[in-house]
PDB file of N, CA and C in Angstrom:
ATOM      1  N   UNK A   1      99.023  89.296 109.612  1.00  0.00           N
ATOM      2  CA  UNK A   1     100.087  88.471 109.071  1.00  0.00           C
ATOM      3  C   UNK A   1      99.560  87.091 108.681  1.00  0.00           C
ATOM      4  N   UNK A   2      98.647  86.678 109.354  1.00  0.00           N
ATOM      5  CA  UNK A   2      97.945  85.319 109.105  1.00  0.00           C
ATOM      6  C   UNK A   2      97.555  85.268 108.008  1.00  0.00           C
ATOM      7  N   UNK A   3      96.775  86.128 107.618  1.00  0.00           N
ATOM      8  CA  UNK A   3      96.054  86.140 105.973  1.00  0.00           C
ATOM      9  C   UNK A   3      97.056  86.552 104.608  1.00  0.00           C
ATOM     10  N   UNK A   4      98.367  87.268 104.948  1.00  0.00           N
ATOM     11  CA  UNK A   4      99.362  87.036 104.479  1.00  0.00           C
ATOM     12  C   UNK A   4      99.998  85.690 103.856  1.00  0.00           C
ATOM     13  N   UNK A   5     100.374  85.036 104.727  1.00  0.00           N
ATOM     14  CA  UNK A   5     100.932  83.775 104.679  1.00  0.00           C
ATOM     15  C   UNK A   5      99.575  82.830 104.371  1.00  0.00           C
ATOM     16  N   UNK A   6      98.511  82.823 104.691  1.00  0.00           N
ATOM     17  CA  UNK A   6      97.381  81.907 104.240  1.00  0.00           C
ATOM     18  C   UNK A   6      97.048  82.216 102.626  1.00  0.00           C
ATOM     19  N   UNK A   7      97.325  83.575 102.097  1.00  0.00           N
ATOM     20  CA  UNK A   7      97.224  83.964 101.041  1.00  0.00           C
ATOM     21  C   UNK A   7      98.470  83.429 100.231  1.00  0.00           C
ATOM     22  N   UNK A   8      99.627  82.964 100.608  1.00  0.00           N
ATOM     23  CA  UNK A   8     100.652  82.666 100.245  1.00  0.00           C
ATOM     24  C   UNK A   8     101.360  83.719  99.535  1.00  0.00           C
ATOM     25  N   UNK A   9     101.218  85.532 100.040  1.00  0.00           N
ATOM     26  CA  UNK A   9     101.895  86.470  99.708  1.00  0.00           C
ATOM     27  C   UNK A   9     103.011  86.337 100.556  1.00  0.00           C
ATOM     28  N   UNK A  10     103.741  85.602 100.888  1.00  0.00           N
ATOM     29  CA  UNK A  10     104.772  85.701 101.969  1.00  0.00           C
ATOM     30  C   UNK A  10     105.724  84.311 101.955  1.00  0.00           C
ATOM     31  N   UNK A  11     106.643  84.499 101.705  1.00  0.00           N
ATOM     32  CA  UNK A  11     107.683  83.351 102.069  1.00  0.00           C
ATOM     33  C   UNK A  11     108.814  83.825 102.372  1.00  0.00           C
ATOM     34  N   UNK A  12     109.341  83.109 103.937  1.00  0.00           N
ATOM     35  CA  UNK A  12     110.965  83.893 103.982  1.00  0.00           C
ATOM     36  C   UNK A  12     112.033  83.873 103.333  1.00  0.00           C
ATOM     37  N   UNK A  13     112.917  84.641 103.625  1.00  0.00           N
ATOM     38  CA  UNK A  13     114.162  84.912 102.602  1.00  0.00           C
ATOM     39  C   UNK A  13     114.747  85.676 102.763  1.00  0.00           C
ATOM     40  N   UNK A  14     115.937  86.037 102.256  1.00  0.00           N
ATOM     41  CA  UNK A  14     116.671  87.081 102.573  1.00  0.00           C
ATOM     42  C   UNK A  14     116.354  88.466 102.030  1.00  0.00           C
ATOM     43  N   UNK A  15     115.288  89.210 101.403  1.00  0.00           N
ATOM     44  CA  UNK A  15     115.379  90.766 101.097  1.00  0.00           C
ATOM     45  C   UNK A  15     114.220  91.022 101.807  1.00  0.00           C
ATOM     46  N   UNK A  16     114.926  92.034 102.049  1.00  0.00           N
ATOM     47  CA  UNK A  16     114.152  93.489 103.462  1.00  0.00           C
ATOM     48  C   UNK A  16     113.640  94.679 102.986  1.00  0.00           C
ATOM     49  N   UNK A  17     112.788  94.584 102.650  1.00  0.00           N
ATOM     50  CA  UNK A  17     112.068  96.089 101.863  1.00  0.00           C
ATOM     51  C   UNK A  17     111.174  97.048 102.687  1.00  0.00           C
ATOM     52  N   UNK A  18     111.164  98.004 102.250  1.00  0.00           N
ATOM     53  CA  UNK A  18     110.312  99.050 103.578  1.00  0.00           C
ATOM     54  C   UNK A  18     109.722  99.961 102.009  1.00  0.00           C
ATOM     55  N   UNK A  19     108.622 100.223 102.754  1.00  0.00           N
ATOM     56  CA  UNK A  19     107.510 100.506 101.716  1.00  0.00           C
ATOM     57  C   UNK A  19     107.054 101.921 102.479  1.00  0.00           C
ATOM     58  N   UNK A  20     106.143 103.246 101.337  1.00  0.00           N
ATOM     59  CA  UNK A  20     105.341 103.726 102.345  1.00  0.00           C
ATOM     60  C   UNK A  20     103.950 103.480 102.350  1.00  0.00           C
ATOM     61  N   UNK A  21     103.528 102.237 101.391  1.00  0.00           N
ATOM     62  CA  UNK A  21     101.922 102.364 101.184  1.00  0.00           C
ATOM     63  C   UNK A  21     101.768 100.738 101.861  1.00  0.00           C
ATOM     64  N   UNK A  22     100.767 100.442 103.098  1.00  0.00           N
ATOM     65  CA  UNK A  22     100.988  99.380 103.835  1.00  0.00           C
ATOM     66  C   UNK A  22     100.253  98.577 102.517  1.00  0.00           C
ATOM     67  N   UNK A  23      99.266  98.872 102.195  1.00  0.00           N
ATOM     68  CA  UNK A  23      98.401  98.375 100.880  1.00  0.00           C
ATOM     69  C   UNK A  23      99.348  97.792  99.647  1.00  0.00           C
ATOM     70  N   UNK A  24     100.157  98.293  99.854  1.00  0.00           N
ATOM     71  CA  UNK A  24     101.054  97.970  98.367  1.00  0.00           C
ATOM     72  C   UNK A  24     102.063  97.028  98.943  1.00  0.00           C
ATOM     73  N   UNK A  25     102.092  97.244 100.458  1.00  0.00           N
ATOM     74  CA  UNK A  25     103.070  96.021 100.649  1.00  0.00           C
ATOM     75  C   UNK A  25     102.481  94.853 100.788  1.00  0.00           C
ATOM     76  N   UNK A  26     101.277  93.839 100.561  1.00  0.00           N
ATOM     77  CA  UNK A  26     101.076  92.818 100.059  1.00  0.00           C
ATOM     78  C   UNK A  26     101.421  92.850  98.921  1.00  0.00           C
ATOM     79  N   UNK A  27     101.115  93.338  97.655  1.00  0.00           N
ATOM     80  CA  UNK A  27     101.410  93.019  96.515  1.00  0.00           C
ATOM     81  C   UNK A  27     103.002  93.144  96.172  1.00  0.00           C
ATOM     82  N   UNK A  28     103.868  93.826  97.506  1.00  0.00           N
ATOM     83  CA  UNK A  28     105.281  93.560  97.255  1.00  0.00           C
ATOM     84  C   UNK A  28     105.775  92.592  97.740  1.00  0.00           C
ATOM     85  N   UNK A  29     105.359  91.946  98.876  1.00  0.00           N
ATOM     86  CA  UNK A  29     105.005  90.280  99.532  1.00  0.00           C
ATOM     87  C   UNK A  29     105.178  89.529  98.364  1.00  0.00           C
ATOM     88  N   UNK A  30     103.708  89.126  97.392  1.00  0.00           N
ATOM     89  CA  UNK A  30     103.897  88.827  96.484  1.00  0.00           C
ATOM     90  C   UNK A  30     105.004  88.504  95.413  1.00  0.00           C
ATOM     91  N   UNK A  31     105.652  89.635  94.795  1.00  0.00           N
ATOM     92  CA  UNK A  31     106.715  89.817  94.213  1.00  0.00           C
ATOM     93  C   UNK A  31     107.797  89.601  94.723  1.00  0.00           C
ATOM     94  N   UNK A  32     107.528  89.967  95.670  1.00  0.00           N
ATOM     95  CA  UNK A  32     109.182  89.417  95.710  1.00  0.00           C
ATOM     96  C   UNK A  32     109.157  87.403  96.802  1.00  0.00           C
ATOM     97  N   UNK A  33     108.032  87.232  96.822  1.00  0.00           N
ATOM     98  CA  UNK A  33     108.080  85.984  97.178  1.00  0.00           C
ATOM     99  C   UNK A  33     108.015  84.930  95.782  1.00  0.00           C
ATOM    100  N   UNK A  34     107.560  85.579  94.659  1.00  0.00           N
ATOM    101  CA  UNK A  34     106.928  84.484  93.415  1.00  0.00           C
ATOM    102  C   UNK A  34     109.080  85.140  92.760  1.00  0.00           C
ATOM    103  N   UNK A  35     109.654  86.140  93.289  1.00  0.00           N
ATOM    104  CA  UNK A  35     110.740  86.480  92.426  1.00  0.00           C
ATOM    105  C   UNK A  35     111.968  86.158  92.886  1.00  0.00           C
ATOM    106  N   UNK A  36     112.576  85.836  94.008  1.00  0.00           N
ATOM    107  CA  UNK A  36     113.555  85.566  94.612  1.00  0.00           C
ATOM    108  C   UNK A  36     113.575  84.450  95.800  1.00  0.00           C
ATOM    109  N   UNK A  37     114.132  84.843  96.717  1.00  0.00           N
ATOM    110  CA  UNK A  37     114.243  83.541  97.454  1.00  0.00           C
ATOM    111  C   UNK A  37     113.076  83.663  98.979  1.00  0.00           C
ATOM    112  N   UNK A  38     112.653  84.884  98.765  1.00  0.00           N
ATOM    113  CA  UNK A  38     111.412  85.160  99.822  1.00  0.00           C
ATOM    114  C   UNK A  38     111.625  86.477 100.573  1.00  0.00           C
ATOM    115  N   UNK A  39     111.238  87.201 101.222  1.00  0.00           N
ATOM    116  CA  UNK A  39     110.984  88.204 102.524  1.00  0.00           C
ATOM    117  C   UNK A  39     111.543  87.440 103.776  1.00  0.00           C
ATOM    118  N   UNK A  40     112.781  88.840 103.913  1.00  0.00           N
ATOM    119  CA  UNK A  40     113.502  88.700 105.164  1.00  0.00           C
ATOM    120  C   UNK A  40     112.132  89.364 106.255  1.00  0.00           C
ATOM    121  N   UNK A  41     112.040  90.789 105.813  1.00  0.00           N
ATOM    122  CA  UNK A  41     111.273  91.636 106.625  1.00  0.00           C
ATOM    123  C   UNK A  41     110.707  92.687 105.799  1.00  0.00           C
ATOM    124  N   UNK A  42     109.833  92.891 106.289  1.00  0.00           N
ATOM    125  CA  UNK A  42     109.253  94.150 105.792  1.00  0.00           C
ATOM    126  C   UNK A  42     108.473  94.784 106.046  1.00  0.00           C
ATOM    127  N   UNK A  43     108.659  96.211 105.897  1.00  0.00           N
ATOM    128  CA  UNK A  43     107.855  97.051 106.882  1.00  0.00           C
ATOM    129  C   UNK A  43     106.828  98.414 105.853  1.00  0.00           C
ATOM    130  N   UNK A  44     105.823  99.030 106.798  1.00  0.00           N
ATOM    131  CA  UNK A  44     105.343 100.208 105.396  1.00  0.00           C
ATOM    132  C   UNK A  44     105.569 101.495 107.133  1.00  0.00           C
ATOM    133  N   UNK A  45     106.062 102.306 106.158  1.00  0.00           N
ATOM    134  CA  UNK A  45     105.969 103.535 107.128  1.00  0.00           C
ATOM    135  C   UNK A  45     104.766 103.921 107.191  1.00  0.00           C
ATOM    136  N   UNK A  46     103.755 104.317 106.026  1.00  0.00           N
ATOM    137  CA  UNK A  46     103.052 105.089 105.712  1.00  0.00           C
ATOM    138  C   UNK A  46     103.855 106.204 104.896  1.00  0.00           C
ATOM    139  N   UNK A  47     102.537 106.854 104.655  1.00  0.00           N
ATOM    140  CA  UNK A  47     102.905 108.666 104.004  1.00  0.00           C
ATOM    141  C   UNK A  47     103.155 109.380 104.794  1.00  0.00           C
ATOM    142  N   UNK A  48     102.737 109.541 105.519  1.00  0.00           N
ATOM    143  CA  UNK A  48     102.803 110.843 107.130  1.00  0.00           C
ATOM    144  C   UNK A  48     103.856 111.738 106.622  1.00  0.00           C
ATOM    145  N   UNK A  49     103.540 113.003 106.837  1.00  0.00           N
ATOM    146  CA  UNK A  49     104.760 114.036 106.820  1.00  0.00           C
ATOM    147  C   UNK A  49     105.646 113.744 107.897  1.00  0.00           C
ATOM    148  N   UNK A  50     105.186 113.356 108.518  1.00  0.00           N
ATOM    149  CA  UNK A  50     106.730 113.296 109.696  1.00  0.00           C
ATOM    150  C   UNK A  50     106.191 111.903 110.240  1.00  0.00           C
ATOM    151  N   UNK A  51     106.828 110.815 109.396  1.00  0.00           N
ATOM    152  CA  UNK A  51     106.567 109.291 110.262  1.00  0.00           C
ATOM    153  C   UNK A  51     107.627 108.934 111.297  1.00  0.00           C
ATOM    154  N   UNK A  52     107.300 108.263 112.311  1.00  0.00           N
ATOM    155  CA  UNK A  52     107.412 107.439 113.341  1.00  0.00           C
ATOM    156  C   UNK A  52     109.279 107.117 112.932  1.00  0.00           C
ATOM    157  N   UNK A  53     109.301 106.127 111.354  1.00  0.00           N
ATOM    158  CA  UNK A  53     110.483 105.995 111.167  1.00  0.00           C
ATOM    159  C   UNK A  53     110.634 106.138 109.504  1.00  0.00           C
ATOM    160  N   UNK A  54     112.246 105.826 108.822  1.00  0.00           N
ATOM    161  CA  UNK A  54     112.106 106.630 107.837  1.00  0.00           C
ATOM    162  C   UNK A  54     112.429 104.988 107.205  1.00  0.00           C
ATOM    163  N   UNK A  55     112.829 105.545 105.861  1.00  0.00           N
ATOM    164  CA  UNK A  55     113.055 104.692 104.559  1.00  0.00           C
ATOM    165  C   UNK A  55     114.812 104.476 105.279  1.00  0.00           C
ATOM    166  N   UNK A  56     115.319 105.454 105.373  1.00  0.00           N
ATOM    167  CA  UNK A  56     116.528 104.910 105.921  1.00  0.00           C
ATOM    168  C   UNK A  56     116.814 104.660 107.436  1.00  0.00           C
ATOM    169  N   UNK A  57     116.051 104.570 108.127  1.00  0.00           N
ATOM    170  CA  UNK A  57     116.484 103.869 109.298  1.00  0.00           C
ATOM    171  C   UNK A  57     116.152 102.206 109.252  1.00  0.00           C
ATOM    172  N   UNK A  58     115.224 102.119 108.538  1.00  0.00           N
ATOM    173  CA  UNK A  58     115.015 100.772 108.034  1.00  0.00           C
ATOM    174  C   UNK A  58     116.389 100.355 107.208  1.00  0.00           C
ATOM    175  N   UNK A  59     116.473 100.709 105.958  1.00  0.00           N
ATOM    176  CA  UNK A  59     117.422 100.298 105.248  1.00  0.00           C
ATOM    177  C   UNK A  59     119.121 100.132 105.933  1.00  0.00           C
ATOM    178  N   UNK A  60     119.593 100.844 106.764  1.00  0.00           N
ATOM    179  CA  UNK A  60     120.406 100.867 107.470  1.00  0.00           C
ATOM    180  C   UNK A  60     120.405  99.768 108.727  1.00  0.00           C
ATOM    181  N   UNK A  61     119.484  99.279 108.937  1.00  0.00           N
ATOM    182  CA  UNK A  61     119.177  98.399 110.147  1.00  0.00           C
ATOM    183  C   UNK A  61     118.805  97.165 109.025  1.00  0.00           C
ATOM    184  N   UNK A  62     119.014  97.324 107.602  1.00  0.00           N
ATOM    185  CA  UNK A  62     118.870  95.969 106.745  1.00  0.00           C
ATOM    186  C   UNK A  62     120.244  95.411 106.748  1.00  0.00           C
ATOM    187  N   UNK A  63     120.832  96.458 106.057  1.00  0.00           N
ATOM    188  CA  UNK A  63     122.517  97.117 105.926  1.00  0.00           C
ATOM    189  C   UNK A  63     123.114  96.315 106.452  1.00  0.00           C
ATOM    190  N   UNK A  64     122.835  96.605 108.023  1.00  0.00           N
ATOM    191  CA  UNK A  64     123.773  95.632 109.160  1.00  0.00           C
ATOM    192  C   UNK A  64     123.349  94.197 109.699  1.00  0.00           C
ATOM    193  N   UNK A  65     122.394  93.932 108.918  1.00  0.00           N
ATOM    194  CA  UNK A  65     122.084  92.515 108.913  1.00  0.00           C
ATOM    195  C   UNK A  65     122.506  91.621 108.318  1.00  0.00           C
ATOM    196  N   UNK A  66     123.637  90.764 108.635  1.00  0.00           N
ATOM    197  CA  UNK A  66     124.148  89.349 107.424  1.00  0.00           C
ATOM    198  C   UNK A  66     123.068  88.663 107.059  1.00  0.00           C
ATOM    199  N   UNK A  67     122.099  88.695 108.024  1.00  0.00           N
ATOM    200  CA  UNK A  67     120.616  87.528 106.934  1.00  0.00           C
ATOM    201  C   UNK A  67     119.976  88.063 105.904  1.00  0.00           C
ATOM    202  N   UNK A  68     120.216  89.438 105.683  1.00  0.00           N
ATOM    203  CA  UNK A  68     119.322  90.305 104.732  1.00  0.00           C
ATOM    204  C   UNK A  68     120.404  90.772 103.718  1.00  0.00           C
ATOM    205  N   UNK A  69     119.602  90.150 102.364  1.00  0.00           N
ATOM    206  CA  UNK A  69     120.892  90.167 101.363  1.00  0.00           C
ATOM    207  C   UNK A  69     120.436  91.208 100.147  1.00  0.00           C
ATOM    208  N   UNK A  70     119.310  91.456 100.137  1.00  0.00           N
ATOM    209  CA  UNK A  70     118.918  92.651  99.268  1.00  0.00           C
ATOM    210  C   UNK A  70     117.946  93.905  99.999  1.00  0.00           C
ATOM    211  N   UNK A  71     118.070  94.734  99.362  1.00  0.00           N
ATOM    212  CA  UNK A  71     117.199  95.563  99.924  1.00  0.00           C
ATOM    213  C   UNK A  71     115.795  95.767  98.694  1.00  0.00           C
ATOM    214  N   UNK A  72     115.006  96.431  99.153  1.00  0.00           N
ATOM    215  CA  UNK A  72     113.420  96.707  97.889  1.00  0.00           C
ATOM    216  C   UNK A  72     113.057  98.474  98.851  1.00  0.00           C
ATOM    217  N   UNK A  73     112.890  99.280  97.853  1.00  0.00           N
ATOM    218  CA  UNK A  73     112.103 100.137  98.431  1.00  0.00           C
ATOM    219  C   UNK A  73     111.262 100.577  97.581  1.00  0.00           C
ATOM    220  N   UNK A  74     109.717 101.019  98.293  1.00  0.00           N
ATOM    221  CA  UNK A  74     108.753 101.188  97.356  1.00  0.00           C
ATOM    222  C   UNK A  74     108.013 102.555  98.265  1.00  0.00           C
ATOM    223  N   UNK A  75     108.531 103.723  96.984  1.00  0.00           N
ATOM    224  CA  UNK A  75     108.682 105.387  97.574  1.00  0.00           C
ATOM    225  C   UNK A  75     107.309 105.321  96.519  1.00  0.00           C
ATOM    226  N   UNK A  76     107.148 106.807  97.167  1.00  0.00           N
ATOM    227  CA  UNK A  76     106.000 107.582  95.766  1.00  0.00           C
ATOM    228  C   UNK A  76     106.484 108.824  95.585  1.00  0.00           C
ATOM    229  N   UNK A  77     105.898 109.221  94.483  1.00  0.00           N
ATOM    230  CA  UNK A  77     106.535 110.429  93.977  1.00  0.00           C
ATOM    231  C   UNK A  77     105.763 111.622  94.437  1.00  0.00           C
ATOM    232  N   UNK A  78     107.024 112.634  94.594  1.00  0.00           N
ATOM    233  CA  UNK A  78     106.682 113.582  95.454  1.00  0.00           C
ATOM    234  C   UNK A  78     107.140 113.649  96.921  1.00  0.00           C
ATOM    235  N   UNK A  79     107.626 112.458  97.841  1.00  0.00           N
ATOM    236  CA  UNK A  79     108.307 112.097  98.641  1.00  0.00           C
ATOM    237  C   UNK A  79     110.269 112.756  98.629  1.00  0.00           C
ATOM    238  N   UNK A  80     110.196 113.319  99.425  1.00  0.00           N
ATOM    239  CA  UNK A  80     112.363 113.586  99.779  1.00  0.00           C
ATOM    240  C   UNK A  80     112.767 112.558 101.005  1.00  0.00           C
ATOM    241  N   UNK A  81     112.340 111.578 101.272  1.00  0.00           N
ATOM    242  CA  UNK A  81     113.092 110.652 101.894  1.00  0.00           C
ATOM    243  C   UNK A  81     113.857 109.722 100.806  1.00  0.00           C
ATOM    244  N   UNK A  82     113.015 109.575 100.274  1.00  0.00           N
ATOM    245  CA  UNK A  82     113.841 108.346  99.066  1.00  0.00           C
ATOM    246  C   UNK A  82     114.933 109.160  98.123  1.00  0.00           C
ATOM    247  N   UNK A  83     115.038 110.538  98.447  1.00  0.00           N
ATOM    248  CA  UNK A  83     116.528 111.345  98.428  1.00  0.00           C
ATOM    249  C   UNK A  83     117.743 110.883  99.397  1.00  0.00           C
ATOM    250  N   UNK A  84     117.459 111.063 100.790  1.00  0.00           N
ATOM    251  CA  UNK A  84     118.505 110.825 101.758  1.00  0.00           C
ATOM    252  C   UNK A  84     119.015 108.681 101.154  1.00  0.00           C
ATOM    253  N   UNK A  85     118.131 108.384 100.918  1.00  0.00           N
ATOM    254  CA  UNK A  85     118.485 106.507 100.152  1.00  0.00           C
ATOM    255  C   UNK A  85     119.499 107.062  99.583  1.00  0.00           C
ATOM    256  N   UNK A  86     119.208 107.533  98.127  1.00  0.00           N
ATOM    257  CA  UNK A  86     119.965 107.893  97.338  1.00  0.00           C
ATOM    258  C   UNK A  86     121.664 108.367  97.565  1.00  0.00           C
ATOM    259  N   UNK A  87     121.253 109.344  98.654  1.00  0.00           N
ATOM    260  CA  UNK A  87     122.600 109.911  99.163  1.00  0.00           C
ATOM    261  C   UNK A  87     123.573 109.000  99.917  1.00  0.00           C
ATOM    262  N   UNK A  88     123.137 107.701  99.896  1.00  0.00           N
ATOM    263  CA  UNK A  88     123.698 107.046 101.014  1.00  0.00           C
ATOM    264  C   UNK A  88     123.902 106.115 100.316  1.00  0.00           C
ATOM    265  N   UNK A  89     123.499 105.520  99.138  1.00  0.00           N
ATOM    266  CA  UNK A  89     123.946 104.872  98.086  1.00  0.00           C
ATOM    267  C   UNK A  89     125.259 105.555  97.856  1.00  0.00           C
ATOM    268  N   UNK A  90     125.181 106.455  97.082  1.00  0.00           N
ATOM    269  CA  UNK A  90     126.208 107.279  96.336  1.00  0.00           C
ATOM    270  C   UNK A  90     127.585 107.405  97.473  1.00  0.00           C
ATOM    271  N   UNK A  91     127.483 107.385  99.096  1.00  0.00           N
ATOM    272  CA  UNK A  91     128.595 107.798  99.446  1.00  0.00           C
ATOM    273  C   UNK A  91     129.003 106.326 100.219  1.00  0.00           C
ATOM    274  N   UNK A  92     128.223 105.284  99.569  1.00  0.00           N
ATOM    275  CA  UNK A  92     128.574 104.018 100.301  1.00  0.00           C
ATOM    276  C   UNK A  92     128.526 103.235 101.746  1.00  0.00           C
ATOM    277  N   UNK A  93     127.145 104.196 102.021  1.00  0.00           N
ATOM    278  CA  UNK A  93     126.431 103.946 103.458  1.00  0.00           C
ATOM    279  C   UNK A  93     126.015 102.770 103.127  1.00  0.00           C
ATOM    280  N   UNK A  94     124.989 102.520 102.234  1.00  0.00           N
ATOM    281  CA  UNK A  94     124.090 101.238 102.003  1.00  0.00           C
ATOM    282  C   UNK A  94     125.228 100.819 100.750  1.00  0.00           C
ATOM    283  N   UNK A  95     125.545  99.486 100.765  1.00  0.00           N
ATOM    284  CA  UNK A  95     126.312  98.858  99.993  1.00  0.00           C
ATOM    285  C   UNK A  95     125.666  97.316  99.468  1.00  0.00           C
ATOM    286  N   UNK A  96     124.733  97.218  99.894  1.00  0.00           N
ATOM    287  CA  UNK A  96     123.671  95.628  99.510  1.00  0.00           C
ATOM    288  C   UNK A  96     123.359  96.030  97.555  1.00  0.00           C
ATOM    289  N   UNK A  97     123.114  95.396  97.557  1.00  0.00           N
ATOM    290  CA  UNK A  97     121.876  95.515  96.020  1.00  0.00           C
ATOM    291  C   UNK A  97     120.870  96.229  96.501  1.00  0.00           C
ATOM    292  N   UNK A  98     120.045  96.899  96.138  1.00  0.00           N
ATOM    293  CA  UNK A  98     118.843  97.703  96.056  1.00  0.00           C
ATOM    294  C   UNK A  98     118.023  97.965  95.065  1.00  0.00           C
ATOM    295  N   UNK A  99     116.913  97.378  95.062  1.00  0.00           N
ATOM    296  CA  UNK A  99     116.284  98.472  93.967  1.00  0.00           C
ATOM    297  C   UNK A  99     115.218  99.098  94.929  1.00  0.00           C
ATOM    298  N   UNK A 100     114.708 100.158  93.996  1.00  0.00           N
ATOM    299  CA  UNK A 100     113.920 101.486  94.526  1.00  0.00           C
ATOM    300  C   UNK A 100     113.015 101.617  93.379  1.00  0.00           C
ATOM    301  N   UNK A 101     111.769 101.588  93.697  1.00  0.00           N
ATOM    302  CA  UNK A 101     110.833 102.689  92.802  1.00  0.00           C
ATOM    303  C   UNK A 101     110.335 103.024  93.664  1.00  0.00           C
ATOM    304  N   UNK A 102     109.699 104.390  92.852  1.00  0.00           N
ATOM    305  CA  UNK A 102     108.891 105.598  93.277  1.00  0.00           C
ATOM    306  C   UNK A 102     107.491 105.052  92.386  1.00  0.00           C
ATOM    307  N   UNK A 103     106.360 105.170  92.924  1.00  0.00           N
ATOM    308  CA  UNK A 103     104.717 104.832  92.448  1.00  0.00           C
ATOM    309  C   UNK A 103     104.009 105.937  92.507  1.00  0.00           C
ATOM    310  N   UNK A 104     103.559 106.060  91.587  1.00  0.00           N
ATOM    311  CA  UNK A 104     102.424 107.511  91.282  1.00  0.00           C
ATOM    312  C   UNK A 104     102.556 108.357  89.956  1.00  0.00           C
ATOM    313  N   UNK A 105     101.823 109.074  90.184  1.00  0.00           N
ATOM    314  CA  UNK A 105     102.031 110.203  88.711  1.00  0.00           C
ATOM    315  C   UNK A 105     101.673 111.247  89.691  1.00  0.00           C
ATOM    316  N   UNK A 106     102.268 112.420  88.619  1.00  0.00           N
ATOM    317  CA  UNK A 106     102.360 113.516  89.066  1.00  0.00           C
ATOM    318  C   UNK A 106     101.066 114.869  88.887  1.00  0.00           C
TER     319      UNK A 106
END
């Protein structure tokens, strides 16, 4: 985290993004620190077929946070977690702003 913030990829703020590539979450540090008002939190699952935690237990634990005012998710393609997001968009589980991409080719 030190070389984060010494790199000045990091400033706080309110959006909470959960990533699965830990590598790509500096350069989402970045972005969304040079694009909005900074990083609430953010986390990378990894790829793992069966990780530890998901895209939506994060996002849901953003959800219920009043300090966290957007969400970011950064899926890859070929991934069905960033399905269950979707589904939970659509039936008004997650109700924040969100954006989502998926990274890769097929």
């Amino acid at each position: 985290m030190d070389n984060i913030v010494a790199s000045k990829l990091y400033r706080k703020g309110s959006v909470g993004y959960v990533s699965k590539s830990g590598g790509m979450s500096n350069e989402l540090n970045n972005i969304i620190s040079n694009n909005t008002d900074g990083v609430y939190e953010g986390v990378a699952i990894g790829g793992d077929r069966y990780p530890g935690t998901t895209f939506i237990d994060h996002l849901l634990r953003y959800q219920a946070d009043p300090e966290c005012k957007v969400l970011v998710l950064l899926g890859e393609v070929g991934g069905v977690e960033e399905y269950k997001v979707i589904k939970a968009v659509e039936e008004g589980v997650i109700t924040k702003p969100i954006v989502a991409w998926a990274i890769g080719t097929c």
